[in-house]
N, C-alpha and C. Protein backbone atom coordinates (compact mmCIF):
# COMPACT_ATOMS: atom_id res chain seq x y z
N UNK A 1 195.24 48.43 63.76
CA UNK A 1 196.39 48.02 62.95
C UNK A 1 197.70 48.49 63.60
N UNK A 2 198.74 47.61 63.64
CA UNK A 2 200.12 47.98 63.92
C UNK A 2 200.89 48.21 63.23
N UNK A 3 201.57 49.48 63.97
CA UNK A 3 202.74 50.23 63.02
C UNK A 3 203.89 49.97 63.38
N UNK A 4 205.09 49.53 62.34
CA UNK A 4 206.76 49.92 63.45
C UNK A 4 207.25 50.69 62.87
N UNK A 5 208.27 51.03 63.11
CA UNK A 5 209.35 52.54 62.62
C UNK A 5 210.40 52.72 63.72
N UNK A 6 211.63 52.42 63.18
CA UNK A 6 212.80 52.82 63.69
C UNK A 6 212.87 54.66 64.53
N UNK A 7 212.84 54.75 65.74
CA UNK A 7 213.28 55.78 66.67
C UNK A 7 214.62 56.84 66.08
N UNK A 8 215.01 57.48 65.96
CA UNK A 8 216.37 57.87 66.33
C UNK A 8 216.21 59.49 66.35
N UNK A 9 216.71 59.94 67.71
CA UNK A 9 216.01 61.08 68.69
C UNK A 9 217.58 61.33 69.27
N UNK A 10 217.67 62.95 69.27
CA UNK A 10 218.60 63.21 70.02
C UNK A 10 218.32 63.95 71.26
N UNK A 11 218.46 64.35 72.42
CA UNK A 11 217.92 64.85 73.66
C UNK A 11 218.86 65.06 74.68
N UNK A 12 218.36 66.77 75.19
CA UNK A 12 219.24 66.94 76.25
C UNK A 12 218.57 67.73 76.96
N UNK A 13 218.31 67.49 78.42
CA UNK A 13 217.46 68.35 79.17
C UNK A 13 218.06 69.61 79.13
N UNK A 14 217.28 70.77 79.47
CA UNK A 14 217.28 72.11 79.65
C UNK A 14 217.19 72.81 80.99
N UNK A 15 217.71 73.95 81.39
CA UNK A 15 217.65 74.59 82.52
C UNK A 15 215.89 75.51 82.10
N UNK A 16 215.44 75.99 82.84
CA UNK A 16 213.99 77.00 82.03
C UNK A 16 214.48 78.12 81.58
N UNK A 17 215.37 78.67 81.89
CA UNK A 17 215.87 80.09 80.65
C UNK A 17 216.54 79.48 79.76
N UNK A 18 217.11 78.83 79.49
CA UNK A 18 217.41 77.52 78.27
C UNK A 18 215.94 77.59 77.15
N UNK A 19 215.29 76.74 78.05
CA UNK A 19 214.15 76.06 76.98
C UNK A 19 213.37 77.58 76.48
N UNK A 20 213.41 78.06 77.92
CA UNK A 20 212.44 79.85 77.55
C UNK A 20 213.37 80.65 76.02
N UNK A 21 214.63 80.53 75.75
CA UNK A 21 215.36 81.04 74.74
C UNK A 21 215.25 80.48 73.78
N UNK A 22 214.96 79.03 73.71
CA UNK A 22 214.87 78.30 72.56
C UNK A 22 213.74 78.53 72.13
N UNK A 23 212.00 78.59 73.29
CA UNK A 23 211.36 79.02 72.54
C UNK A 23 211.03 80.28 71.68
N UNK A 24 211.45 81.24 71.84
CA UNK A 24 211.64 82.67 71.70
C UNK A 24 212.66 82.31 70.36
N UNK A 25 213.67 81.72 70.36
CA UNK A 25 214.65 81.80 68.90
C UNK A 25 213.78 81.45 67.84
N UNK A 26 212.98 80.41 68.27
CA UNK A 26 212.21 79.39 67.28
C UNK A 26 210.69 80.15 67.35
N UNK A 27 210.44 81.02 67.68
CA UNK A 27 209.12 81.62 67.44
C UNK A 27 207.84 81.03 67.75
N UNK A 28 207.80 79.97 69.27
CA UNK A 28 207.16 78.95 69.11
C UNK A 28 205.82 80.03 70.00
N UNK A 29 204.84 79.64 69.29
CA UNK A 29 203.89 81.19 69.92
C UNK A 29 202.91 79.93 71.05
N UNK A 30 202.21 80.30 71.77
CA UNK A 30 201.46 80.10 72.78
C UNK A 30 199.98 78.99 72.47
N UNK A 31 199.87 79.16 71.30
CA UNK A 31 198.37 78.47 70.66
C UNK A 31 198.95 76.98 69.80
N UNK A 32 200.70 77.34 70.01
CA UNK A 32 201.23 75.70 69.01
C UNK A 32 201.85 74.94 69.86
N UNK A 33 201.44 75.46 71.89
CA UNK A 33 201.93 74.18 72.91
C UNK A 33 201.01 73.35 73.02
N UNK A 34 200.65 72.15 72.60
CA UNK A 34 199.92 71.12 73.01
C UNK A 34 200.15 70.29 74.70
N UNK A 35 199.21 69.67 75.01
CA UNK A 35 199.25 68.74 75.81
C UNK A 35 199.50 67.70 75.62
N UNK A 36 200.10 66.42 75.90
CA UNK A 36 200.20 64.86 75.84
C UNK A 36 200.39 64.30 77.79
N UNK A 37 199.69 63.41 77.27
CA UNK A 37 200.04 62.34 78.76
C UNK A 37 200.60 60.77 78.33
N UNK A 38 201.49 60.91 79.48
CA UNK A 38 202.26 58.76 79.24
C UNK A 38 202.35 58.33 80.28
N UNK A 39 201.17 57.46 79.63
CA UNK A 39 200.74 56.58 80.94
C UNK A 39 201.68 54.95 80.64
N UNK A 40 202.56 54.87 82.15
CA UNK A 40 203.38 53.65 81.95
C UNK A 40 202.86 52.54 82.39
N UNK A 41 203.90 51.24 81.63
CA UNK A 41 203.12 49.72 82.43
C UNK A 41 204.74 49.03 82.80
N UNK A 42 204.92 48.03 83.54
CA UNK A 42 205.26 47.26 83.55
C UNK A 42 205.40 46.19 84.25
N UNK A 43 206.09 45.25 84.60
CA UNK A 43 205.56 44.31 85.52
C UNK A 43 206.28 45.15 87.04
N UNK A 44 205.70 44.25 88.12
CA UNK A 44 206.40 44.93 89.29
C UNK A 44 207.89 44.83 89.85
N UNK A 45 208.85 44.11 89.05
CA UNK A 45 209.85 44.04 89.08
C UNK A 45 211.08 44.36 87.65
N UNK A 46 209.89 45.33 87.03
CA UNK A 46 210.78 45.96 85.68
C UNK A 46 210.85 45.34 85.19
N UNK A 47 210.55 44.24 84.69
CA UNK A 47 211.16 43.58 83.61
C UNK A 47 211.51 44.05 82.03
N UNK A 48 210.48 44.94 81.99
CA UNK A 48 210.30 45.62 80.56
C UNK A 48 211.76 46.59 80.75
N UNK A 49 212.07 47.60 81.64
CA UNK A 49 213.30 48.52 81.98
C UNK A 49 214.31 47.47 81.63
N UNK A 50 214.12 46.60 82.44
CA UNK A 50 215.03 45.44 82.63
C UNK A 50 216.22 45.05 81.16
N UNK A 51 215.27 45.14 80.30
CA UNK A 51 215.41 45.16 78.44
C UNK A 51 215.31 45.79 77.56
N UNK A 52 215.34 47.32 78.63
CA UNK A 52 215.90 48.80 77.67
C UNK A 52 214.55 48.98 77.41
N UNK A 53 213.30 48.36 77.98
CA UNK A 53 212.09 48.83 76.34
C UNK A 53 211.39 49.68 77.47
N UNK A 54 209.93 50.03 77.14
CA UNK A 54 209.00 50.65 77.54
C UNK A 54 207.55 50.35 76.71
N UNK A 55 206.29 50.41 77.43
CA UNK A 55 205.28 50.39 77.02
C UNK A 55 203.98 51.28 77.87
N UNK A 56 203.72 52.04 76.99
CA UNK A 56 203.00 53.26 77.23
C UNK A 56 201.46 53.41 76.43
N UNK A 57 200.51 54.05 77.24
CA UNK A 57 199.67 54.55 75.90
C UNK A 57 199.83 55.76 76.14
N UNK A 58 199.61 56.94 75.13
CA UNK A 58 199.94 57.92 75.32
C UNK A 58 198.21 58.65 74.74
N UNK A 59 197.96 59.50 75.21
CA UNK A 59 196.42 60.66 74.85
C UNK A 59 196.81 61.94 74.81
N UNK A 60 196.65 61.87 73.34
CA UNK A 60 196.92 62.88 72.93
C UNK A 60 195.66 63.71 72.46
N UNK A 61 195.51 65.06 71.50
CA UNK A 61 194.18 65.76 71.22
C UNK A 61 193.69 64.91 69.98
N UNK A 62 194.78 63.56 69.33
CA UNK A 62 193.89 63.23 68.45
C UNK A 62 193.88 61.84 68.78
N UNK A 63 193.61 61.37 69.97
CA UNK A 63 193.20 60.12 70.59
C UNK A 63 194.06 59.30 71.57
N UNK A 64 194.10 58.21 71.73
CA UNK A 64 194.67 57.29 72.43
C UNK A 64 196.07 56.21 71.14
N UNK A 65 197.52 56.11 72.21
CA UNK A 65 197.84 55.19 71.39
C UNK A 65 198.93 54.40 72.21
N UNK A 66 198.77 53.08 71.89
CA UNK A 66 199.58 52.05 72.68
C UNK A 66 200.95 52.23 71.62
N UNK A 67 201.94 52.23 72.94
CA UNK A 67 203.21 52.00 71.59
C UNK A 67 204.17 51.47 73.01
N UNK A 68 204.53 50.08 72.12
CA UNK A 68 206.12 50.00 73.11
C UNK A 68 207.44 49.75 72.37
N UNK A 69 207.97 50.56 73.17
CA UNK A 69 209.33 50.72 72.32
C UNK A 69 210.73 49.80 72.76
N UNK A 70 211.43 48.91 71.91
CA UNK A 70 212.21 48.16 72.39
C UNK A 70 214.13 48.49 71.58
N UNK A 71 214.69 48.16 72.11
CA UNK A 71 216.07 48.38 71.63
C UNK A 71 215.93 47.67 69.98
N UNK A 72 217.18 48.75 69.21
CA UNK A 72 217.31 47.41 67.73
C UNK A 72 218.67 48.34 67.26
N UNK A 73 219.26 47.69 66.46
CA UNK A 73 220.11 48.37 65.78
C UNK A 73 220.95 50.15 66.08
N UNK A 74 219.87 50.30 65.23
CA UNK A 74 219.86 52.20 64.90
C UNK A 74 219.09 52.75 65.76
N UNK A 75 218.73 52.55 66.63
CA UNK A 75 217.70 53.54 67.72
C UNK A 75 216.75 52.33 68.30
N UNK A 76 215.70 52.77 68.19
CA UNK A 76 214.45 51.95 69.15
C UNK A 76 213.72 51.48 67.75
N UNK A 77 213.05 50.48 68.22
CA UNK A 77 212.26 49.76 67.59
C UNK A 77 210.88 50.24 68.00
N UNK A 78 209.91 51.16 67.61
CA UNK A 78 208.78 51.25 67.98
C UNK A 78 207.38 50.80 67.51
N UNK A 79 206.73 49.93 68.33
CA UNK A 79 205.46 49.14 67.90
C UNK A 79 204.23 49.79 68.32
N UNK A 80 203.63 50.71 67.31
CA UNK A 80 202.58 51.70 67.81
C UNK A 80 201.01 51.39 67.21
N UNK A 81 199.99 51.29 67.83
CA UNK A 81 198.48 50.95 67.55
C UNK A 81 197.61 52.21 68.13
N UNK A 82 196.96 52.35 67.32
CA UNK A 82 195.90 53.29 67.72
C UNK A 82 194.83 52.78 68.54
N UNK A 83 194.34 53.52 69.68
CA UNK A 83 193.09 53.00 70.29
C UNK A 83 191.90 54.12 70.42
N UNK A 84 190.79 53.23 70.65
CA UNK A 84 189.77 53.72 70.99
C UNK A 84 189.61 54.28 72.46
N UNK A 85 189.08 55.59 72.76
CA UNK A 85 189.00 56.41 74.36
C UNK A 85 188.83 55.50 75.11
N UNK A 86 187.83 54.53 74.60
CA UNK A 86 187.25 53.47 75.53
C UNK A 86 188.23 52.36 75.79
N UNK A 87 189.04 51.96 74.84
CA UNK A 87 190.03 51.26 74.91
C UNK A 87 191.10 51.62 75.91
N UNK A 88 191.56 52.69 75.02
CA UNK A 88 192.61 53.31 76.21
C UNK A 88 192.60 53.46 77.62
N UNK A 89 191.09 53.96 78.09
CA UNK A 89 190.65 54.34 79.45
C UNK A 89 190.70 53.19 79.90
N UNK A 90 189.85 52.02 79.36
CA UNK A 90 189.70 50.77 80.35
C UNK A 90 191.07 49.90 80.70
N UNK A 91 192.55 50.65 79.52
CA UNK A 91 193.55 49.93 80.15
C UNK A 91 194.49 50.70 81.11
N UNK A 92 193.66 52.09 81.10
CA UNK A 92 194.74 52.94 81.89
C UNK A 92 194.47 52.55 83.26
N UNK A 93 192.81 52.06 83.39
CA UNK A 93 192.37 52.12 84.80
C UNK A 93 192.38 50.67 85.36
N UNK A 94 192.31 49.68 84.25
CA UNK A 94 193.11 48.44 85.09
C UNK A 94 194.04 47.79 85.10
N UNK A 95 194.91 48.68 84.44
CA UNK A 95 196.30 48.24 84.12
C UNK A 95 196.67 46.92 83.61
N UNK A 96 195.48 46.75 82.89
CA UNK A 96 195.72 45.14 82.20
C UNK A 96 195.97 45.79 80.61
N UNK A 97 196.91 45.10 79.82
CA UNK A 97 196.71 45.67 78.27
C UNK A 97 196.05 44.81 77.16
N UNK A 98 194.76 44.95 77.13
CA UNK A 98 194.18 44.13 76.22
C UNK A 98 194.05 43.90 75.11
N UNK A 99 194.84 43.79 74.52
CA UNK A 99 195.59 43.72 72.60
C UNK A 99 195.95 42.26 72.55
N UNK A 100 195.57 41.42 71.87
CA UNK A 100 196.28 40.20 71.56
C UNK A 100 197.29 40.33 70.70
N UNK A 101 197.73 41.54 70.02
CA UNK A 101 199.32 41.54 69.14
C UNK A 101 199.95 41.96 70.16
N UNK A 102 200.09 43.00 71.11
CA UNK A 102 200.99 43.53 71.95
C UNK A 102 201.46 41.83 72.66
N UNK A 103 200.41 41.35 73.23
CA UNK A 103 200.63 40.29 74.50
C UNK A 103 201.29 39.51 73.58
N UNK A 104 201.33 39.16 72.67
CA UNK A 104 202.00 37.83 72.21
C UNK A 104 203.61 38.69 71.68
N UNK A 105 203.63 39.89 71.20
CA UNK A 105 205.18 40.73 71.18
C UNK A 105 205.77 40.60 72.60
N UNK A 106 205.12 40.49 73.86
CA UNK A 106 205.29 40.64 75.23
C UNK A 106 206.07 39.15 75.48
N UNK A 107 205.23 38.15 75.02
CA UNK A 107 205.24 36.42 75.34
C UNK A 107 206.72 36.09 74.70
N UNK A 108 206.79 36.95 73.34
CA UNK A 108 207.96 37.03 72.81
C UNK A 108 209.58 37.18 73.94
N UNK A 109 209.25 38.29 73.93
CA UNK A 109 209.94 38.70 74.95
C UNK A 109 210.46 38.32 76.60
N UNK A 110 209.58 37.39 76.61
CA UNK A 110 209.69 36.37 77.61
C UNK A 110 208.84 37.11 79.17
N UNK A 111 208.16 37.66 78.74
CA UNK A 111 207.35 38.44 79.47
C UNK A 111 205.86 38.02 79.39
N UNK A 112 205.53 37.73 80.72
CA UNK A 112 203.79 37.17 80.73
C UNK A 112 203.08 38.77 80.75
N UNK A 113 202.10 38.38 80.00
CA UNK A 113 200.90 39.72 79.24
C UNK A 113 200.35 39.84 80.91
N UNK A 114 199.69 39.17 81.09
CA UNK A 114 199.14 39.37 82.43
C UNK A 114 199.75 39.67 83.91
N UNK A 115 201.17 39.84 83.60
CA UNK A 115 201.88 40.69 84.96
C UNK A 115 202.15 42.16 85.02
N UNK A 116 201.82 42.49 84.01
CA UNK A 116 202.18 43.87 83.53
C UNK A 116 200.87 44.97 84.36
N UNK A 117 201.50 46.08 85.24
CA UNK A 117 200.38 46.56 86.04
C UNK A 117 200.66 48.47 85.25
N UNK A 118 199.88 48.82 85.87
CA UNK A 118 199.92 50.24 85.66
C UNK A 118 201.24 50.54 86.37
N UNK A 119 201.89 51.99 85.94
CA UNK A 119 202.68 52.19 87.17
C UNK A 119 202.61 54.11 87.12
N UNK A 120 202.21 54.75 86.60
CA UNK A 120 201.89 56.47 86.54
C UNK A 120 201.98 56.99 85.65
N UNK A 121 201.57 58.05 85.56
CA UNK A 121 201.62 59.19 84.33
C UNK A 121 202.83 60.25 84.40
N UNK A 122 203.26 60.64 82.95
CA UNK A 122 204.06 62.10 83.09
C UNK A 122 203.14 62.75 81.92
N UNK A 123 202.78 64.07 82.29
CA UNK A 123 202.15 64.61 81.62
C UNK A 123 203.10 66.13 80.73
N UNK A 124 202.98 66.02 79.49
CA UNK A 124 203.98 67.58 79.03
C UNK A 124 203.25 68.21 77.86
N UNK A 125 204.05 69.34 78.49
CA UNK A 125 203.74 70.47 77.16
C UNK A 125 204.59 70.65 76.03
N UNK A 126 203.93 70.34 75.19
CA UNK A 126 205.33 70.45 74.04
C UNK A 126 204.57 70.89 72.96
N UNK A 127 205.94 71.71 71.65
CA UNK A 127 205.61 71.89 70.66
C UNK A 127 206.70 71.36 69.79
N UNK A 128 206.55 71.61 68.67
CA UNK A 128 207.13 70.76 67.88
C UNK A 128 207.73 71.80 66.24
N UNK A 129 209.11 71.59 66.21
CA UNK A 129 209.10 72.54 64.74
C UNK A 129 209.82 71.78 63.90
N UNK A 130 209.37 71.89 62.59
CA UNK A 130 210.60 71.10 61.57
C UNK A 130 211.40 72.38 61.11
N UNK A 131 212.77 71.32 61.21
CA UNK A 131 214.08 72.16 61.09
C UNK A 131 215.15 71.38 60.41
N UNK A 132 216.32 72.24 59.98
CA UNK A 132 217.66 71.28 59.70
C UNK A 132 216.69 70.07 58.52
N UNK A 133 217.27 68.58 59.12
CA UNK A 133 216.44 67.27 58.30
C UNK A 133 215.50 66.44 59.52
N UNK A 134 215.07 67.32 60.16
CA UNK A 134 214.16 66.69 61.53
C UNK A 134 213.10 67.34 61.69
N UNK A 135 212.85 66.99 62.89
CA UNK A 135 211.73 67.75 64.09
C UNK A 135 212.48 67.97 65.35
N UNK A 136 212.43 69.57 65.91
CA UNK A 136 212.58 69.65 67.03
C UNK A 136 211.41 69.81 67.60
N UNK A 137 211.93 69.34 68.96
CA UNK A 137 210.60 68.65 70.15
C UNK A 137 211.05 69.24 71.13
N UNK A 138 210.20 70.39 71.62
CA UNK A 138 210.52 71.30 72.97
C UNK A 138 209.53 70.55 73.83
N UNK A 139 210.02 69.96 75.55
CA UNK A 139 209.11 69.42 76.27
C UNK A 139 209.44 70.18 77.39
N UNK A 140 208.21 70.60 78.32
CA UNK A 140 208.41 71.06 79.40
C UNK A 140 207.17 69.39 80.16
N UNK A 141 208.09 68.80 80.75
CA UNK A 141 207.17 67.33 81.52
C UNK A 141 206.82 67.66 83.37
N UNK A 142 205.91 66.85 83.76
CA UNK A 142 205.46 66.92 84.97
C UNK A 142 205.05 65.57 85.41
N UNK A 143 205.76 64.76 86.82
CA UNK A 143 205.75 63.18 86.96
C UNK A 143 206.29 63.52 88.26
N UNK A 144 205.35 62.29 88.80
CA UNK A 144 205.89 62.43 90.91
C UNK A 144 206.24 63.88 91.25
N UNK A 145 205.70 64.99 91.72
CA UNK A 145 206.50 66.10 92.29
C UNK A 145 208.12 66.39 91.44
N UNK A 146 208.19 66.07 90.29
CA UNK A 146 209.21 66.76 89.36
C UNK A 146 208.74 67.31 88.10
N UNK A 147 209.62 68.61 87.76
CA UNK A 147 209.77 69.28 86.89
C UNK A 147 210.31 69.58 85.89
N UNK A 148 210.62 69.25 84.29
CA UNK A 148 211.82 69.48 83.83
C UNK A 148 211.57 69.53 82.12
N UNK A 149 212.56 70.00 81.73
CA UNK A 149 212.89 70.69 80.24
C UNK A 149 213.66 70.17 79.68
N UNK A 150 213.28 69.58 78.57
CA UNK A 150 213.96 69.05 77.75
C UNK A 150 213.83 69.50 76.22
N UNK A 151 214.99 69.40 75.24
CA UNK A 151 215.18 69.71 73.97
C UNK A 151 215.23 67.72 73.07
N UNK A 152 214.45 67.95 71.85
CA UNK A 152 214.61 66.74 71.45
C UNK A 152 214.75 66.94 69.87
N UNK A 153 215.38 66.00 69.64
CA UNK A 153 215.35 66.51 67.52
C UNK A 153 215.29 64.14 67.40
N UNK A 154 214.41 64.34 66.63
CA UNK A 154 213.82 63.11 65.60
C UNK A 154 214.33 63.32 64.11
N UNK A 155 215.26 62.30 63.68
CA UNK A 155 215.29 62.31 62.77
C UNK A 155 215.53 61.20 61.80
N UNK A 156 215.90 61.17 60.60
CA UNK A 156 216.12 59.42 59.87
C UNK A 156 217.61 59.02 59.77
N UNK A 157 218.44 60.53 59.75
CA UNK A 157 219.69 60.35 59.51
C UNK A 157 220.66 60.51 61.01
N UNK A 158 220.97 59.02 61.49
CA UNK A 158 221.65 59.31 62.75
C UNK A 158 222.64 60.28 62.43
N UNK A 159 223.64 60.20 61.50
CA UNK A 159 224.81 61.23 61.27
C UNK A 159 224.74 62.59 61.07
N UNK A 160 223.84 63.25 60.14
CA UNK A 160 223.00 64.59 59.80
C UNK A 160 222.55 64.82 60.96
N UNK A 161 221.84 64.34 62.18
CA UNK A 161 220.88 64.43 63.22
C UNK A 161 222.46 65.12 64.01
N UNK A 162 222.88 64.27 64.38
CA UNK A 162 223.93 64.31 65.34
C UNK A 162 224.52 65.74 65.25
N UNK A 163 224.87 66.17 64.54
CA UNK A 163 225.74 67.19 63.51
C UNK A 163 225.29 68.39 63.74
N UNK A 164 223.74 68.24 63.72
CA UNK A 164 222.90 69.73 63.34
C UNK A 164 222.65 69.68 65.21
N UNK A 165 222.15 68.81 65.93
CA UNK A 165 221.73 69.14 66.85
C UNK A 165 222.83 69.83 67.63
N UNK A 166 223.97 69.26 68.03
CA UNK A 166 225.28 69.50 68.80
C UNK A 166 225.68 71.20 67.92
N UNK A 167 225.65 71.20 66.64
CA UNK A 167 225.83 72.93 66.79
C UNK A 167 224.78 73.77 67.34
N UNK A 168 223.49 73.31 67.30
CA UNK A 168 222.32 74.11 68.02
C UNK A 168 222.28 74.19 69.34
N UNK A 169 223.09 73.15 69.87
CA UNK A 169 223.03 73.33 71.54
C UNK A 169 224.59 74.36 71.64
N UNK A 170 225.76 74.04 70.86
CA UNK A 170 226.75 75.36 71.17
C UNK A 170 226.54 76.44 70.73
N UNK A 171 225.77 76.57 69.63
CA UNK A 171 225.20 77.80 69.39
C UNK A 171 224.57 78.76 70.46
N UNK A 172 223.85 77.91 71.00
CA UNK A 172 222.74 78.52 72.24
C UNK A 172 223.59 78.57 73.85
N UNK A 173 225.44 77.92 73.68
CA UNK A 173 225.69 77.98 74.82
C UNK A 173 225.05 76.88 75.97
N UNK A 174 224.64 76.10 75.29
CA UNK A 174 224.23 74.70 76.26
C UNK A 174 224.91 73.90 75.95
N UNK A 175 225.05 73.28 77.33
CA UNK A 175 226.35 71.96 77.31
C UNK A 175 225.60 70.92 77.37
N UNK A 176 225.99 70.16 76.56
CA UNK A 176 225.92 68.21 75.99
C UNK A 176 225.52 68.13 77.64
N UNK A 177 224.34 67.47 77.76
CA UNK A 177 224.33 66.88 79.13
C UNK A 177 223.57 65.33 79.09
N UNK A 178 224.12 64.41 79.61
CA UNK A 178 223.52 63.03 79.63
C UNK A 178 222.35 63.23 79.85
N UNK A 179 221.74 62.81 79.01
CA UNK A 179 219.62 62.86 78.84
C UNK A 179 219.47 61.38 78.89
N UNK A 180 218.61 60.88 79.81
CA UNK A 180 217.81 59.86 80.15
C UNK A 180 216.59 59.93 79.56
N UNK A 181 216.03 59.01 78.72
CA UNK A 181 214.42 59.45 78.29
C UNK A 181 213.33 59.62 79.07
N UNK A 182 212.81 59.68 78.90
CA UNK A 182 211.08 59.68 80.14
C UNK A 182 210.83 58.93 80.88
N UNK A 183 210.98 57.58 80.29
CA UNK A 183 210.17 56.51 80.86
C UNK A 183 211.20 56.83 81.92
N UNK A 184 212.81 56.29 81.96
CA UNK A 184 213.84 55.84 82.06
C UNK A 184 213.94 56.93 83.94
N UNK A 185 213.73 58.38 83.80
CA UNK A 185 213.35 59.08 84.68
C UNK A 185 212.60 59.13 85.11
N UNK A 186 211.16 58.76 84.51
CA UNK A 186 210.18 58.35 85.30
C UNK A 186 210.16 57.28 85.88
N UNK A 187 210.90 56.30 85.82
CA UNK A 187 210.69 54.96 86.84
C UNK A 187 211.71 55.35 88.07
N UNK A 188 213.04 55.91 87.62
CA UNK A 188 214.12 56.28 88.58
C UNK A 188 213.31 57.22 89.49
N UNK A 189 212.34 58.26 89.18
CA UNK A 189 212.09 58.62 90.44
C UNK A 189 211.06 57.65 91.16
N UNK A 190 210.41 56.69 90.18
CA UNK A 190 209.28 56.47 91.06
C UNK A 190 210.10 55.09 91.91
N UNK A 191 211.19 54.53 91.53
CA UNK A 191 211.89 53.61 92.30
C UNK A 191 212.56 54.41 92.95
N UNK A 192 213.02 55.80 93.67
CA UNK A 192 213.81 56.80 94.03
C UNK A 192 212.08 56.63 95.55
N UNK A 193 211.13 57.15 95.09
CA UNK A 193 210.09 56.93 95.83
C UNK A 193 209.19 56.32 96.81
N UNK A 194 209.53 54.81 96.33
CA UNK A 194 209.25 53.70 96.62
C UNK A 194 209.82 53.50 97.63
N UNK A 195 210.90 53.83 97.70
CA UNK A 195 212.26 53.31 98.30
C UNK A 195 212.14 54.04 99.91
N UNK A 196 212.02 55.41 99.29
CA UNK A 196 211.84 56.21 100.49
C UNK A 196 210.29 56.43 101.13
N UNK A 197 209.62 55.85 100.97
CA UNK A 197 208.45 55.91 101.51
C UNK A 197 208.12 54.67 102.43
């Protein structure tokens, strides 16, 4: 079954004594870092980047889940389905996505289902605390030979969100820094890659 739900996420990468302080303020103890992996698709000439979106499955400790996320209004538009290990695995490893709702959201989009290839994983550690009217989302990620830290807050109220996060980063002495999302860095390096290889 498919789910949607409006996105709206605030984010700003971290230096590691940054994220190391935040975890320590926030008490985030050692047994509440989980693992996740995001595994990307798109065609071989971006098309999906191309239109702001992304489509990922992500495996997590409580399964597999296809979600692609596209621009709308107030944040992202996210279209998320649960899969089966077996599901998931057989699309991670042939990079075909076999859902007949995704492919026809794709056809929508003016995008053929069947050009869409694998393109890599970023794998992170994160934990997660509710705070303020959100969730903060501590990520430490790993993709192509890079490293990096990021702070994230999810919430319903773009204005409240905005408000609480920006005093928590001057609070802590961190400066507003342009945050790119995952995918968005993960393709820049792997087109950063491509390029040079």
């Amino acid at each position: 079954m498919m789910e949607k739900n409006i996105e709206i996420e605030f984010k700003n990468i971290l230096t590691k004594a940054e994220y190391l302080e935040l975890l320590n303020h926030f008490q985030v103890k050692e047994t509440e870092l989980f693992k996740q992996e995001n595994h990307y698709f798109d065609t071989k000439n971006f098309e999906l980047k191309e239109r702001s979106s992304a489509l990922r499955i992500r495996k997590k400790q409580s399964g597999y889940e296809l979600t692609l996320k596209q621009p709308c209004d107030d944040g992202l538009l996210e279209t998320n389905k649960q899969l089966t290990a077996e599901a998931g695995e057989e699309m991670i490893q042939t990079g075909k996505i076999n859902d007949p709702q995704f492919a026809s959201i794709l056809e929508e989009m003016g995008i053929a289902p069947e050009s869409i290839v694998y393109f890599g994983s970023l794998s992170t550690i994160r934990a997660e605390k509710e705070t303020g009217n959100g969730l903060l989302v501590f990520d430490h990620s790993f993709y192509l030979n890079i490293e990096d830290y990021e702070l994230e807050y999810e919430v319903s109220d773009r204005k409240e969100g905005q408000v609480y996060f920006q005093e928590l980063l001057h609070s802590f002495q961190i400066p507003i820094r342009e945050t790119k999302n995952k995918v968005r860095r993960f393709y820049e390096q792997k087109y950063t890659n491509d390029i040079n290889s």
